[in-house]
Each structure stands twice: as structure tokens, then as C-alpha cells.
PDB file of N, CA and C in Angstrom:
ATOM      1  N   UNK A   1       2.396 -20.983  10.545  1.00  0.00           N
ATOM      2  CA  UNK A   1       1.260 -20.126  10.893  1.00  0.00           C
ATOM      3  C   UNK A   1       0.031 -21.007  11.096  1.00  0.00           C
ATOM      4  N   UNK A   2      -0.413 -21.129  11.982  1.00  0.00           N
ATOM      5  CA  UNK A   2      -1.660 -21.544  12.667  1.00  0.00           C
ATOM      6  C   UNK A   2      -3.031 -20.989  11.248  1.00  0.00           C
ATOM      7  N   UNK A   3      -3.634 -21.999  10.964  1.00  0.00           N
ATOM      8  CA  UNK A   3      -4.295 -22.055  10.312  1.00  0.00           C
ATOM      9  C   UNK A   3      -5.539 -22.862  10.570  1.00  0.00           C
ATOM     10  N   UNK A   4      -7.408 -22.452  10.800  1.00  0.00           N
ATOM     11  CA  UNK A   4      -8.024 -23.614  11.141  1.00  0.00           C
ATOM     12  C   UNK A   4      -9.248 -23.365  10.675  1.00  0.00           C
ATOM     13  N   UNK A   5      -9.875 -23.912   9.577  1.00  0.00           N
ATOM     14  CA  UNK A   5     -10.869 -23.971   8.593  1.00  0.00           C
ATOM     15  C   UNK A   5     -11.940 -24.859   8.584  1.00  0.00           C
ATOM     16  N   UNK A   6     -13.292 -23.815   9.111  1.00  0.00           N
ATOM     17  CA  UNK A   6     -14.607 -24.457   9.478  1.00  0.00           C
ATOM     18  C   UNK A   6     -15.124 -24.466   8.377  1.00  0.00           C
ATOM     19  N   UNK A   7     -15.860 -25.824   8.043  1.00  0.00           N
ATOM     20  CA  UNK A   7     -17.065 -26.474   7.118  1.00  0.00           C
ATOM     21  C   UNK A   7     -18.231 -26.775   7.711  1.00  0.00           C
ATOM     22  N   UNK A   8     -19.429 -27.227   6.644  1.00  0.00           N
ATOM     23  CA  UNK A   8     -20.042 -27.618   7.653  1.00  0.00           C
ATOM     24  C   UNK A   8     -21.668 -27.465   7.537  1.00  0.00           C
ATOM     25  N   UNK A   9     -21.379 -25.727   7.471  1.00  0.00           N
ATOM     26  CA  UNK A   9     -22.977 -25.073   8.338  1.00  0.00           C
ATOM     27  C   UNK A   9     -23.562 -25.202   7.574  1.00  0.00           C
ATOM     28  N   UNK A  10     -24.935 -24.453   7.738  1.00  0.00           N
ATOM     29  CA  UNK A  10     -25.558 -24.250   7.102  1.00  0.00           C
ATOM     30  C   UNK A  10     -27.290 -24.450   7.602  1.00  0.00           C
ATOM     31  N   UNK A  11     -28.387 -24.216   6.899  1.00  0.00           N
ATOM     32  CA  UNK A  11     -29.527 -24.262   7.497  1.00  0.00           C
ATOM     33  C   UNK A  11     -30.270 -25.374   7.336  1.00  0.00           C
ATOM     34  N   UNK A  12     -30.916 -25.841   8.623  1.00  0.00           N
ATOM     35  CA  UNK A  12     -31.264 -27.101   8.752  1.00  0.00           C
ATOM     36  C   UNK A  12     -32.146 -26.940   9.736  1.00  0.00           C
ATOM     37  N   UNK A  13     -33.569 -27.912   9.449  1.00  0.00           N
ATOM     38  CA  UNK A  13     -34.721 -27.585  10.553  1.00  0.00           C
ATOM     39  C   UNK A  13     -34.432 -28.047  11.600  1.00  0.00           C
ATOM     40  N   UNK A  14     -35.678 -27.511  12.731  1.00  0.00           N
ATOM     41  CA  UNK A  14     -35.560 -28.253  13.904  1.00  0.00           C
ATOM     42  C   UNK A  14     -35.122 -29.934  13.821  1.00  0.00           C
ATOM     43  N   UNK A  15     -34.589 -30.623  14.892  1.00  0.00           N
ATOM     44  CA  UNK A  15     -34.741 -31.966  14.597  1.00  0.00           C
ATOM     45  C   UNK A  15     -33.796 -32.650  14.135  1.00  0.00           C
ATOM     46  N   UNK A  16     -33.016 -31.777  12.767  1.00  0.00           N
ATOM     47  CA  UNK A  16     -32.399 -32.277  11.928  1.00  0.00           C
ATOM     48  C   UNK A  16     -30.840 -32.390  12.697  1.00  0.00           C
ATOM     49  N   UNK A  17     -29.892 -32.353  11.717  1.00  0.00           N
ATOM     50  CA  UNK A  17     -28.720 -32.758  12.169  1.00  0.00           C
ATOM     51  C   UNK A  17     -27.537 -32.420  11.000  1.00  0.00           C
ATOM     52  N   UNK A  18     -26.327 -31.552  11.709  1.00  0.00           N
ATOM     53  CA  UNK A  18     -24.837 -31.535  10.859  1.00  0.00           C
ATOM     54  C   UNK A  18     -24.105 -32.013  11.535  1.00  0.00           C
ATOM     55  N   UNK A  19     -22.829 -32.094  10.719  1.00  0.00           N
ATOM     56  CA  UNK A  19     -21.190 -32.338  10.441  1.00  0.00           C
ATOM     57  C   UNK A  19     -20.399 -31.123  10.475  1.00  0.00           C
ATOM     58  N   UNK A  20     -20.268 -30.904  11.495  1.00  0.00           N
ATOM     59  CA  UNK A  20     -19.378 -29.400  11.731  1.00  0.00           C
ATOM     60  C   UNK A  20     -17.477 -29.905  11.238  1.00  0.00           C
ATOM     61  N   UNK A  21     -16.812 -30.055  10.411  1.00  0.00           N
ATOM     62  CA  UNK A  21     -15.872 -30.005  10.370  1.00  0.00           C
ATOM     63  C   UNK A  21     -14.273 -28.701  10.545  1.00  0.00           C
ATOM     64  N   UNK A  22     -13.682 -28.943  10.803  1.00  0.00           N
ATOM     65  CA  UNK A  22     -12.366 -27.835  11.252  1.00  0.00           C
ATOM     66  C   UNK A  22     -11.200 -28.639  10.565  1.00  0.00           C
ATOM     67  N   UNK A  23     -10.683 -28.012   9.268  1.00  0.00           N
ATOM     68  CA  UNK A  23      -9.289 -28.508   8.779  1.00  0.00           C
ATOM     69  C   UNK A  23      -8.057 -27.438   9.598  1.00  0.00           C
ATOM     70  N   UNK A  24      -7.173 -28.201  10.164  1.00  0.00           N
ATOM     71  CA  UNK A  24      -6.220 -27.417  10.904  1.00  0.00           C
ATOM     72  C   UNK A  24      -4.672 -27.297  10.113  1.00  0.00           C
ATOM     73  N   UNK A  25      -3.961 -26.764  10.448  1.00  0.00           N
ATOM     74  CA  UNK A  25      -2.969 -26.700   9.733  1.00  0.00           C
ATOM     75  C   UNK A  25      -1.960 -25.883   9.700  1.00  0.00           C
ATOM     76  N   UNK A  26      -0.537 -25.841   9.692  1.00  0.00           N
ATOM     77  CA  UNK A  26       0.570 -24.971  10.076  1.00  0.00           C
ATOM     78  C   UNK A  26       1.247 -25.204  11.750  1.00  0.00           C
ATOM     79  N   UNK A  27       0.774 -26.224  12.724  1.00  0.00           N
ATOM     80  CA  UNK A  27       1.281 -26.900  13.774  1.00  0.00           C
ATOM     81  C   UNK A  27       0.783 -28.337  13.444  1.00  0.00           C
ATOM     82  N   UNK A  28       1.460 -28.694  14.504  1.00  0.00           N
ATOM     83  CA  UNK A  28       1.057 -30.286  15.211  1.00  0.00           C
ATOM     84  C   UNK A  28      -0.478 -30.279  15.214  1.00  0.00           C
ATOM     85  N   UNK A  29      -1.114 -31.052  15.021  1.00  0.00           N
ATOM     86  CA  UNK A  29      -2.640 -31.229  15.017  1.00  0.00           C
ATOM     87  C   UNK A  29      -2.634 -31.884  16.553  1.00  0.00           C
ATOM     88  N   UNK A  30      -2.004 -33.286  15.885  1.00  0.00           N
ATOM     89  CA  UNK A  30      -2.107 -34.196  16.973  1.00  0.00           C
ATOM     90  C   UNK A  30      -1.281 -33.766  19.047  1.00  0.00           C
ATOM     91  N   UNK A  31      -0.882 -32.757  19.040  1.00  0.00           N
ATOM     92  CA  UNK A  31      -0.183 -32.484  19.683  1.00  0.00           C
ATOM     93  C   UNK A  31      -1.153 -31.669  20.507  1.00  0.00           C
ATOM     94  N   UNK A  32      -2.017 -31.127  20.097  1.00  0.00           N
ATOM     95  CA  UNK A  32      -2.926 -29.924  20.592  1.00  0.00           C
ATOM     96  C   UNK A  32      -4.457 -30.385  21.042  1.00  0.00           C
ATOM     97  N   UNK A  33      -5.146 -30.235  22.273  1.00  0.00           N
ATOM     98  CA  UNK A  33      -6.019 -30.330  22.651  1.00  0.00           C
ATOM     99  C   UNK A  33      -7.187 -28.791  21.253  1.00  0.00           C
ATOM    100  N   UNK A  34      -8.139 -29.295  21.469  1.00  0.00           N
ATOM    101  CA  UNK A  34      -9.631 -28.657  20.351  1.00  0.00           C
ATOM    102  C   UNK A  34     -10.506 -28.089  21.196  1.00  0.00           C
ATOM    103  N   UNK A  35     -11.282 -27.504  20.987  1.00  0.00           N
ATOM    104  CA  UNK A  35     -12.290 -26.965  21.289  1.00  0.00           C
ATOM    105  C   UNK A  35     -13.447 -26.507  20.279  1.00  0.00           C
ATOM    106  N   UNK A  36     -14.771 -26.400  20.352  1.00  0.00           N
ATOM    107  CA  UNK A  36     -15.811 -25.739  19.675  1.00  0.00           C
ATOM    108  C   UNK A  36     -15.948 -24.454  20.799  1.00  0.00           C
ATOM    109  N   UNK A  37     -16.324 -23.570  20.068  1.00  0.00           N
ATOM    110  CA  UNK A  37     -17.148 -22.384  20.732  1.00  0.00           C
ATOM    111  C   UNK A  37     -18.093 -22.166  19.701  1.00  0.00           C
ATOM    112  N   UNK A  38     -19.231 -21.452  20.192  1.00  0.00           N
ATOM    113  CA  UNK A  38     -20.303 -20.296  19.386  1.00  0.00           C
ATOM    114  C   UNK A  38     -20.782 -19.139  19.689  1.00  0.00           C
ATOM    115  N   UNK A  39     -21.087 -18.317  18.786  1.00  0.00           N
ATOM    116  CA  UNK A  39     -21.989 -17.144  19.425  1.00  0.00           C
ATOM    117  C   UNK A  39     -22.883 -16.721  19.079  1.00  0.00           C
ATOM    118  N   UNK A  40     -23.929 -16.668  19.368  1.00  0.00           N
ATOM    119  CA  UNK A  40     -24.969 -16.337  18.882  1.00  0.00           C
ATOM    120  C   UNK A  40     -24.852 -14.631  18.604  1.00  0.00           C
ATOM    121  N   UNK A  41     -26.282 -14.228  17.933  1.00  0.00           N
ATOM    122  CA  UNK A  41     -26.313 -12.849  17.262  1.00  0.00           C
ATOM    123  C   UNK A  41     -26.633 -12.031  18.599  1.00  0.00           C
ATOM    124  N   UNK A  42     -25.961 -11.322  19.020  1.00  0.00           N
ATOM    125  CA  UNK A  42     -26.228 -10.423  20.799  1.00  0.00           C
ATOM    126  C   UNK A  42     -25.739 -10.870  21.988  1.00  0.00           C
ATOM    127  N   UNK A  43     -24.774 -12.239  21.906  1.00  0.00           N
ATOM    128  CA  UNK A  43     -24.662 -12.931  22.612  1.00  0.00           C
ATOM    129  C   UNK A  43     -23.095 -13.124  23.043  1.00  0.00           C
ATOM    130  N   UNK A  44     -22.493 -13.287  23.965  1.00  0.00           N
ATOM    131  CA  UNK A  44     -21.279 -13.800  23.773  1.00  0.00           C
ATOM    132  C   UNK A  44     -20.657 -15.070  23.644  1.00  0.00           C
ATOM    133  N   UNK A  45     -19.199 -15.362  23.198  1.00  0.00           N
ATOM    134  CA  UNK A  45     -18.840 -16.720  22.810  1.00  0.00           C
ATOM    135  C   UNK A  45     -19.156 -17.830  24.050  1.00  0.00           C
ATOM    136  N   UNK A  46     -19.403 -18.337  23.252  1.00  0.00           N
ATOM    137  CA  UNK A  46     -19.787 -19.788  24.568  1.00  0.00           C
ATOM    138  C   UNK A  46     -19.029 -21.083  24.220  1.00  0.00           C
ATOM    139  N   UNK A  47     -18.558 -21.748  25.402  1.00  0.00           N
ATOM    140  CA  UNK A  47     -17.709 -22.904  24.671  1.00  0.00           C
ATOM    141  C   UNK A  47     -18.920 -23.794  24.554  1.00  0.00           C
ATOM    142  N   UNK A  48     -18.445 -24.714  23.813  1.00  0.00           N
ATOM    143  CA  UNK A  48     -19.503 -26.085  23.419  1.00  0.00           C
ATOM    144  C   UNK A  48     -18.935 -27.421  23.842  1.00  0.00           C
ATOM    145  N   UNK A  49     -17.675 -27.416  23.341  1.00  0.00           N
ATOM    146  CA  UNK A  49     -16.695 -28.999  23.322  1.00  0.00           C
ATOM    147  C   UNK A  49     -15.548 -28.861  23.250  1.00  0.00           C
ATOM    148  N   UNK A  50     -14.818 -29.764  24.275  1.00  0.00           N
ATOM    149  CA  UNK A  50     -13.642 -30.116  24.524  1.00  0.00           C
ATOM    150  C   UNK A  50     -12.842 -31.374  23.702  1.00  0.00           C
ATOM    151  N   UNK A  51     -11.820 -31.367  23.560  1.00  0.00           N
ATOM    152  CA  UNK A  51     -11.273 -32.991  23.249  1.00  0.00           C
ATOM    153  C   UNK A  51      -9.859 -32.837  23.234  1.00  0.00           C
ATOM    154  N   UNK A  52      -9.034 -34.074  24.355  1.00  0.00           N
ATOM    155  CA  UNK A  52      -7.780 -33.587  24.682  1.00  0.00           C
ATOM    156  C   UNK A  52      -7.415 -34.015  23.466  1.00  0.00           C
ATOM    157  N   UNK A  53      -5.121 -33.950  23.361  1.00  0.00           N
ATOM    158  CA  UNK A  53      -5.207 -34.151  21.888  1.00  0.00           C
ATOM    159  C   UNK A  53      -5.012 -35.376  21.111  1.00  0.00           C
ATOM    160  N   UNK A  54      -4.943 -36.666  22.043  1.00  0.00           N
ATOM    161  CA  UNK A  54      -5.506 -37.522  21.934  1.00  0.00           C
ATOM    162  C   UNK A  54      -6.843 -38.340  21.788  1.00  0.00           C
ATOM    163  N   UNK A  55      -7.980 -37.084  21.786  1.00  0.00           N
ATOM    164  CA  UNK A  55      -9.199 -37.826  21.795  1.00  0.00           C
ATOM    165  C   UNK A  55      -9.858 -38.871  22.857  1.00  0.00           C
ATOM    166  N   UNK A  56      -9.099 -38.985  23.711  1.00  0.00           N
ATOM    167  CA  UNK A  56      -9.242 -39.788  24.491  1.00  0.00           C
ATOM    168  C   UNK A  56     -10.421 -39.143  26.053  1.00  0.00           C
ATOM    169  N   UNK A  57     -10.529 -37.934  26.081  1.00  0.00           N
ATOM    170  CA  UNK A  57     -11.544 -37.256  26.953  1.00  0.00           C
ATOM    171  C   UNK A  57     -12.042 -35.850  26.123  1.00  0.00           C
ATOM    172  N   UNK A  58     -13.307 -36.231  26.733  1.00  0.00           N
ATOM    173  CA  UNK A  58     -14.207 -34.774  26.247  1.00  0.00           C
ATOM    174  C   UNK A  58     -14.982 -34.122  27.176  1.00  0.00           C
ATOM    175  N   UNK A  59     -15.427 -33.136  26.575  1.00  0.00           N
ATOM    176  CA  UNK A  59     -16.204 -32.105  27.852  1.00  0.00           C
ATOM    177  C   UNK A  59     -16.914 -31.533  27.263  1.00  0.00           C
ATOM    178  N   UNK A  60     -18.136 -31.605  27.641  1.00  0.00           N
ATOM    179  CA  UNK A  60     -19.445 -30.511  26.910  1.00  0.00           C
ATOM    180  C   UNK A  60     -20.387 -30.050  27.395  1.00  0.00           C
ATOM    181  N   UNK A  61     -20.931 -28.529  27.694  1.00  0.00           N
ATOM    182  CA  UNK A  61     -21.693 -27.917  28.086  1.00  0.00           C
ATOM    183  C   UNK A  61     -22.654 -28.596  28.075  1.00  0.00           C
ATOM    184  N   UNK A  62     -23.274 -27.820  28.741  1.00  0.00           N
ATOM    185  CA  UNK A  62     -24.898 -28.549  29.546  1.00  0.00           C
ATOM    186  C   UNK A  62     -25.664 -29.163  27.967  1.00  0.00           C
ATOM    187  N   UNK A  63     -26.020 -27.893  27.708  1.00  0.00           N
ATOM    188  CA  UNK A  63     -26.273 -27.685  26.323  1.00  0.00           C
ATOM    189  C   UNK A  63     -26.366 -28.635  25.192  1.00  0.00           C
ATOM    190  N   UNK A  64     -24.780 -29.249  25.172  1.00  0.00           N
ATOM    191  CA  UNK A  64     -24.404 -29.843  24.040  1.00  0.00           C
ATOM    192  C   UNK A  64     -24.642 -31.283  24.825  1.00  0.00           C
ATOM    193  N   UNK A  65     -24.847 -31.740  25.540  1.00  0.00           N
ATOM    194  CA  UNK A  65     -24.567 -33.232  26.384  1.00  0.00           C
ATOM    195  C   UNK A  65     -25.647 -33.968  25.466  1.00  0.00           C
ATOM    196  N   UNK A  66     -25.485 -35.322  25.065  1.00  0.00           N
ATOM    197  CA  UNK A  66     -26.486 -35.949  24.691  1.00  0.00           C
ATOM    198  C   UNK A  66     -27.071 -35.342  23.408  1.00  0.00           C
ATOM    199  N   UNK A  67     -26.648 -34.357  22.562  1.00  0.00           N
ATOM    200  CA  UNK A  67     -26.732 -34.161  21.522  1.00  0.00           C
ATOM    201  C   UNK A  67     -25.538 -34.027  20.745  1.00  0.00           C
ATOM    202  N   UNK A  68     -24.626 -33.334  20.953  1.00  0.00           N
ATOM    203  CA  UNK A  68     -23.418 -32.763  20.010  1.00  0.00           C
ATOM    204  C   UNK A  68     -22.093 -33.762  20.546  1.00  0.00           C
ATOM    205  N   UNK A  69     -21.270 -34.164  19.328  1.00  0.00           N
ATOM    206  CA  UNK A  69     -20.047 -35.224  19.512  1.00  0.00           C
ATOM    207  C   UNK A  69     -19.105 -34.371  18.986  1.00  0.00           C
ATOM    208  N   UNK A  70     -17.918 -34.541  20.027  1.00  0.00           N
ATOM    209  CA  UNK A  70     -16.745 -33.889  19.272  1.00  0.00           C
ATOM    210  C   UNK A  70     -15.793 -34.661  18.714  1.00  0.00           C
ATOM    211  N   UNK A  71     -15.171 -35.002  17.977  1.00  0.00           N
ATOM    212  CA  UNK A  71     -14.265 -35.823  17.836  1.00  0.00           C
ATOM    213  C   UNK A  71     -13.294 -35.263  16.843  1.00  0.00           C
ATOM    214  N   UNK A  72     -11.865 -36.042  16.892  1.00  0.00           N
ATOM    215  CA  UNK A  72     -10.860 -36.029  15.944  1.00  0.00           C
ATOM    216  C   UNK A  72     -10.292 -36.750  15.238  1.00  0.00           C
ATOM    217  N   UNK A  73      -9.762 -36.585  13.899  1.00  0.00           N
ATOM    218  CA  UNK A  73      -8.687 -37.595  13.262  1.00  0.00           C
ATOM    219  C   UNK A  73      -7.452 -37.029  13.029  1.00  0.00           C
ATOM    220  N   UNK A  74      -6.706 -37.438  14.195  1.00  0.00           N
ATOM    221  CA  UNK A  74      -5.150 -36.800  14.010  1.00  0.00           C
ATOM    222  C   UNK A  74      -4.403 -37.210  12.863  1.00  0.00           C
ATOM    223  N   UNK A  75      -4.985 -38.491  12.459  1.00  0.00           N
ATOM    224  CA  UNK A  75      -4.640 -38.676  10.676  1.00  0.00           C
ATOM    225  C   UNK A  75      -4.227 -37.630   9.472  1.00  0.00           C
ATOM    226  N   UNK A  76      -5.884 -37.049   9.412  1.00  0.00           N
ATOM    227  CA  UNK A  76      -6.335 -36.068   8.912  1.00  0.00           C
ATOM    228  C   UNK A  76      -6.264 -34.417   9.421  1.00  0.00           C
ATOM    229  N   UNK A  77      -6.147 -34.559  10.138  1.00  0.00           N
ATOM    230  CA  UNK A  77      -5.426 -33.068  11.241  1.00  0.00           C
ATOM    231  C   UNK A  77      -6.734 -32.590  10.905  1.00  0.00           C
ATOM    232  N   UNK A  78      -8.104 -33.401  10.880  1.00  0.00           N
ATOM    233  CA  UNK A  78      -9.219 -32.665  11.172  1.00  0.00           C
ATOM    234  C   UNK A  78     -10.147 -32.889  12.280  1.00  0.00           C
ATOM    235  N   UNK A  79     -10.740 -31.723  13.011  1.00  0.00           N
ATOM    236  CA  UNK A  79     -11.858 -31.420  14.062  1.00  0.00           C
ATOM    237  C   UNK A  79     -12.889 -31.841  13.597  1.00  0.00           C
ATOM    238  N   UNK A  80     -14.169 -32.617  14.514  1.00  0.00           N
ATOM    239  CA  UNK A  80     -15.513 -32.775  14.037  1.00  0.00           C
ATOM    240  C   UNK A  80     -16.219 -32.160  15.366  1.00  0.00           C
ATOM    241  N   UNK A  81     -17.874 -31.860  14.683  1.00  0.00           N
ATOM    242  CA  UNK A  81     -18.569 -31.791  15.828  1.00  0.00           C
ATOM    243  C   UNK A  81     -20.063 -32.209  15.275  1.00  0.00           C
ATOM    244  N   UNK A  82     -20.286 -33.301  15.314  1.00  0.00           N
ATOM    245  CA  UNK A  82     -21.807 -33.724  15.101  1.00  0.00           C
ATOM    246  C   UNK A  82     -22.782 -33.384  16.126  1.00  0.00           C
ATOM    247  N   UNK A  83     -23.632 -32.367  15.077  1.00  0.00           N
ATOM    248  CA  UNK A  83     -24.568 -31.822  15.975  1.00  0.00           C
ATOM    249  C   UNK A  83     -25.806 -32.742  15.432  1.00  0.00           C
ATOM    250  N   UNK A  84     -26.662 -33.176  16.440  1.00  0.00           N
ATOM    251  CA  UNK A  84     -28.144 -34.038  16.288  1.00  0.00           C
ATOM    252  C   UNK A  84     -28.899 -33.049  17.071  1.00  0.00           C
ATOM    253  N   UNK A  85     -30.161 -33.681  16.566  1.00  0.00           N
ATOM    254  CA  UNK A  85     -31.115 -32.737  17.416  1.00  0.00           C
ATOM    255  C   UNK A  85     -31.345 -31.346  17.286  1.00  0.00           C
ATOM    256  N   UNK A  86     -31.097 -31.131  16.663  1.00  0.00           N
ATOM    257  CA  UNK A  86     -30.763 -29.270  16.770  1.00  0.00           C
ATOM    258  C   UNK A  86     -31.901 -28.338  17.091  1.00  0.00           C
ATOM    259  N   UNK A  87     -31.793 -27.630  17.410  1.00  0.00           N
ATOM    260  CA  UNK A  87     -32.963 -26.168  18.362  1.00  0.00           C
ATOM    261  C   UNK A  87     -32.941 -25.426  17.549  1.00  0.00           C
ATOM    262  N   UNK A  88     -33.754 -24.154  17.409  1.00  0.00           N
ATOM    263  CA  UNK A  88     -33.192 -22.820  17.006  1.00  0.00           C
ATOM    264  C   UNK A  88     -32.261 -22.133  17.995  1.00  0.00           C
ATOM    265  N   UNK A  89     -32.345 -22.431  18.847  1.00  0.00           N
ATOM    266  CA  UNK A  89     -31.860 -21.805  20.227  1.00  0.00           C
ATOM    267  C   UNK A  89     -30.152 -22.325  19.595  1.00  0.00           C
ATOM    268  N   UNK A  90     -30.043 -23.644  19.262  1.00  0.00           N
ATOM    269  CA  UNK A  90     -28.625 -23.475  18.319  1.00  0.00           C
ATOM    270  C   UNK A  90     -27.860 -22.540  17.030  1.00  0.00           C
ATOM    271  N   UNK A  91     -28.513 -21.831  16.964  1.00  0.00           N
ATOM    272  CA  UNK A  91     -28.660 -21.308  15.796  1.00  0.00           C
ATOM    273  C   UNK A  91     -27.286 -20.159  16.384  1.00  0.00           C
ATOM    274  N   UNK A  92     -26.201 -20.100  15.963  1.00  0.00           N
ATOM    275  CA  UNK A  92     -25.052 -19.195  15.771  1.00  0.00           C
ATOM    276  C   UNK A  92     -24.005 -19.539  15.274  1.00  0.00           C
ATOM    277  N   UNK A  93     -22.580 -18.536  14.957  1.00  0.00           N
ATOM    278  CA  UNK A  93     -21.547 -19.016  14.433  1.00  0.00           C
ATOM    279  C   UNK A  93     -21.193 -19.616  15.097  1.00  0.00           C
ATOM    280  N   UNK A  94     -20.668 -21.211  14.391  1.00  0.00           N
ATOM    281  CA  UNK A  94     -19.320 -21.957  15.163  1.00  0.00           C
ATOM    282  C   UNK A  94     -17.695 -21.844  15.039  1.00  0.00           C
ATOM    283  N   UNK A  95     -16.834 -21.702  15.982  1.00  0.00           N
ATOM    284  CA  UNK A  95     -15.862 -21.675  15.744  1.00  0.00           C
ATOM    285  C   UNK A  95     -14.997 -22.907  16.208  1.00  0.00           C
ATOM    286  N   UNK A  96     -13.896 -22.842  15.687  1.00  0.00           N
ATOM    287  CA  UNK A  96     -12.687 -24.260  15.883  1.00  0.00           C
ATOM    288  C   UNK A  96     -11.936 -23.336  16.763  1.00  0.00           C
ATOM    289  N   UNK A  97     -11.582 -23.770  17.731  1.00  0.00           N
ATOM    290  CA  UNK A  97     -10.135 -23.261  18.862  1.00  0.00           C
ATOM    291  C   UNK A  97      -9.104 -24.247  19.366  1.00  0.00           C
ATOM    292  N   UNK A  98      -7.774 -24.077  19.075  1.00  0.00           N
ATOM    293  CA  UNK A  98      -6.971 -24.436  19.749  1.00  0.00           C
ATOM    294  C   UNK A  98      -6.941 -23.795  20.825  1.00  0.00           C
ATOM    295  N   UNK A  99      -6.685 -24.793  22.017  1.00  0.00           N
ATOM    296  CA  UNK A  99      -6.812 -24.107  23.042  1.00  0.00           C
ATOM    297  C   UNK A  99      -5.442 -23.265  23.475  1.00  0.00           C
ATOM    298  N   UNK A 100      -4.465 -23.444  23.152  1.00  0.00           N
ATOM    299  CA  UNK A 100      -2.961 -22.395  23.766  1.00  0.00           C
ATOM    300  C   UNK A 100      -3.164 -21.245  22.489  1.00  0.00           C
ATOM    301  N   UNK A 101      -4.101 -21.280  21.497  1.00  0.00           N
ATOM    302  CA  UNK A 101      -4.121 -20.051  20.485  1.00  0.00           C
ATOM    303  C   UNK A 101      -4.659 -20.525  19.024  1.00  0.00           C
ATOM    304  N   UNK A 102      -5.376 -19.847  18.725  1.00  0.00           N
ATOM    305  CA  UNK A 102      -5.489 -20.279  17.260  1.00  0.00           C
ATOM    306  C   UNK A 102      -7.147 -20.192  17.231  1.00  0.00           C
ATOM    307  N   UNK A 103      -7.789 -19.329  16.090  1.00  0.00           N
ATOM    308  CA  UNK A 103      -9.482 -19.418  15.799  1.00  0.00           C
ATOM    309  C   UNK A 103      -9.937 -19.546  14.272  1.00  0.00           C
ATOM    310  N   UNK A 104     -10.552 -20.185  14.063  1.00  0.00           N
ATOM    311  CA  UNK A 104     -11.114 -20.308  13.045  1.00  0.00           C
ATOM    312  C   UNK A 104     -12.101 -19.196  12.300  1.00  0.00           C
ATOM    313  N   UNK A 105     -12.139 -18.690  11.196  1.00  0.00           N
ATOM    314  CA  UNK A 105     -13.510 -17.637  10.726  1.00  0.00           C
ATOM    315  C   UNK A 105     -14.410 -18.055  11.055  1.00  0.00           C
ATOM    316  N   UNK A 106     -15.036 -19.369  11.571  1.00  0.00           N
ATOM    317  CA  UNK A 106     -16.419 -19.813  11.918  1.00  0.00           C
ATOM    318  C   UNK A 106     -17.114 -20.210  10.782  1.00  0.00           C
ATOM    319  N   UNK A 107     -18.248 -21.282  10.908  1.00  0.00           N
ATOM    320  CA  UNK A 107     -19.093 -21.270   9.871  1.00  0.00           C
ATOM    321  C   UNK A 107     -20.098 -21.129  10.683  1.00  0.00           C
ATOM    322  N   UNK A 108     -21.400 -20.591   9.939  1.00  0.00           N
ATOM    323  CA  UNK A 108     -23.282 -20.742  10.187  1.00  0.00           C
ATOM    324  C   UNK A 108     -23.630 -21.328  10.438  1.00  0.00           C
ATOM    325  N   UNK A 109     -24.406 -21.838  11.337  1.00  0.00           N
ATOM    326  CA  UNK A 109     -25.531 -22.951  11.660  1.00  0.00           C
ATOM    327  C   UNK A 109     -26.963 -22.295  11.983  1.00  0.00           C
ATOM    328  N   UNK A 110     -27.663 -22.222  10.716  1.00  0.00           N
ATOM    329  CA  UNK A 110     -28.792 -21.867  11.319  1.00  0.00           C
ATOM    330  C   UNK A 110     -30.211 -22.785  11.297  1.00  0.00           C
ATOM    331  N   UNK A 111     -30.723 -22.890  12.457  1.00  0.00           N
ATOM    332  CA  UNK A 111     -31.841 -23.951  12.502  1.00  0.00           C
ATOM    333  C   UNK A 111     -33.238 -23.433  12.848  1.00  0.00           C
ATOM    334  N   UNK A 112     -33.948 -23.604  11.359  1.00  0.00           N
ATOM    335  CA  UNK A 112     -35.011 -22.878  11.059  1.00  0.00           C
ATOM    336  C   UNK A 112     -36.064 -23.751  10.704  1.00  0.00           C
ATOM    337  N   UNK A 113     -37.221 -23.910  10.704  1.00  0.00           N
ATOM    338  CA  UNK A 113     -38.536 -24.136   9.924  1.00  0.00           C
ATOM    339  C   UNK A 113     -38.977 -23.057   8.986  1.00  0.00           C
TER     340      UNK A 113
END
């Protein structure tokens, strides 16, 4: 059973910066391309980041370019997403996605003064 468990959030000012982590578990980690999505409160899901399942290419919304890193340790069968810089305009749940199936409960990110 597909299993994938966001860490992470939490509130942090403008400026500042998290460690979005995703523990995966019950498939192949390493076998499976990742994804981030979010959604804000009124808003619908939006993807953020790509990473095939080698790590070896990524893809990221306008948005996230030059601020947010996705990365993996197929070691660890865990997802990252270092967010820098952060907006309020960042401010929604994040989720972990396998991309052929699989979502995470999401954690919070909210970025406040």
C-alpha cells in the first residue's frame, strides 16, 4: 500500500526558508518519478516540482524557479523540497505525489510577519 508522509511545515516569515520533506513507502521509491503540488485556501492544486526517478531532471513552475529545490534520496526513499525565499503568496498546503498514483495528507506552510 502506497504510503507518503509530509514533514516539514510550518510558519515562517517572509524571506525565510524550509525543508519540505515526504517519507514514502509500500512501493519502489527509487523506481517512481515525485512531484510537489499545493493549494492554497480558495484555490486549486497547483504543481510546484518535478524529479524523474533518478533525480537526474527536474521541472518547476514559474513560481518555484530560482527559489524552491526538489530533490531525492532513493537511499532513504525520501522526497525533499527546499523552499528559500518564501512569499506569503506561498503560503498553502503542500503535498508529495507520485506521479502514476499516490498523495500525501500534506503539510502547512504558512509565511507570515
Amino acid at each position: 500500500q502506497v504510503q507518503l508522509v509530509e514533514s516539514g511545515g510550518g510558519l515562517v516569515q517572509p524571506g525565510g526558508s524550509l525543508r519540505l520533506s515526504c517519507a514514502a513507502s509500500g512501493f519502489t521509491f527509487s523506481d517512481n518519478a515525485m512531484r510537489w503540488y499545493r493549494q492554497a485556501p480558495g484555490k486549486e492544486r497547483e504543481l510546484v516540482a518535478f524529479i524523474t526517478s533518478s533525480g537526474t531532471r527536474t521541472n518547476y513552475a514559474e513560481f518555484a524557479k530560482g527559489r524552491f529545490t526538489i530533490s531525492r534520496d532513493n537511499a532513504e526513499n525520501t522526497l525533499y523540497l527546499q523552499m528559500n525565499n518564501l512569499k506569503p503568496e506561498d503560503t498553502a498546503v503542500y503535498y508529495c505525489n507520485r506521479v502514476v498514483g499516490g498523495w500525501g495528507q500534506g503539510t502547512q506552510v504558512s509565511v507570515s510577519s
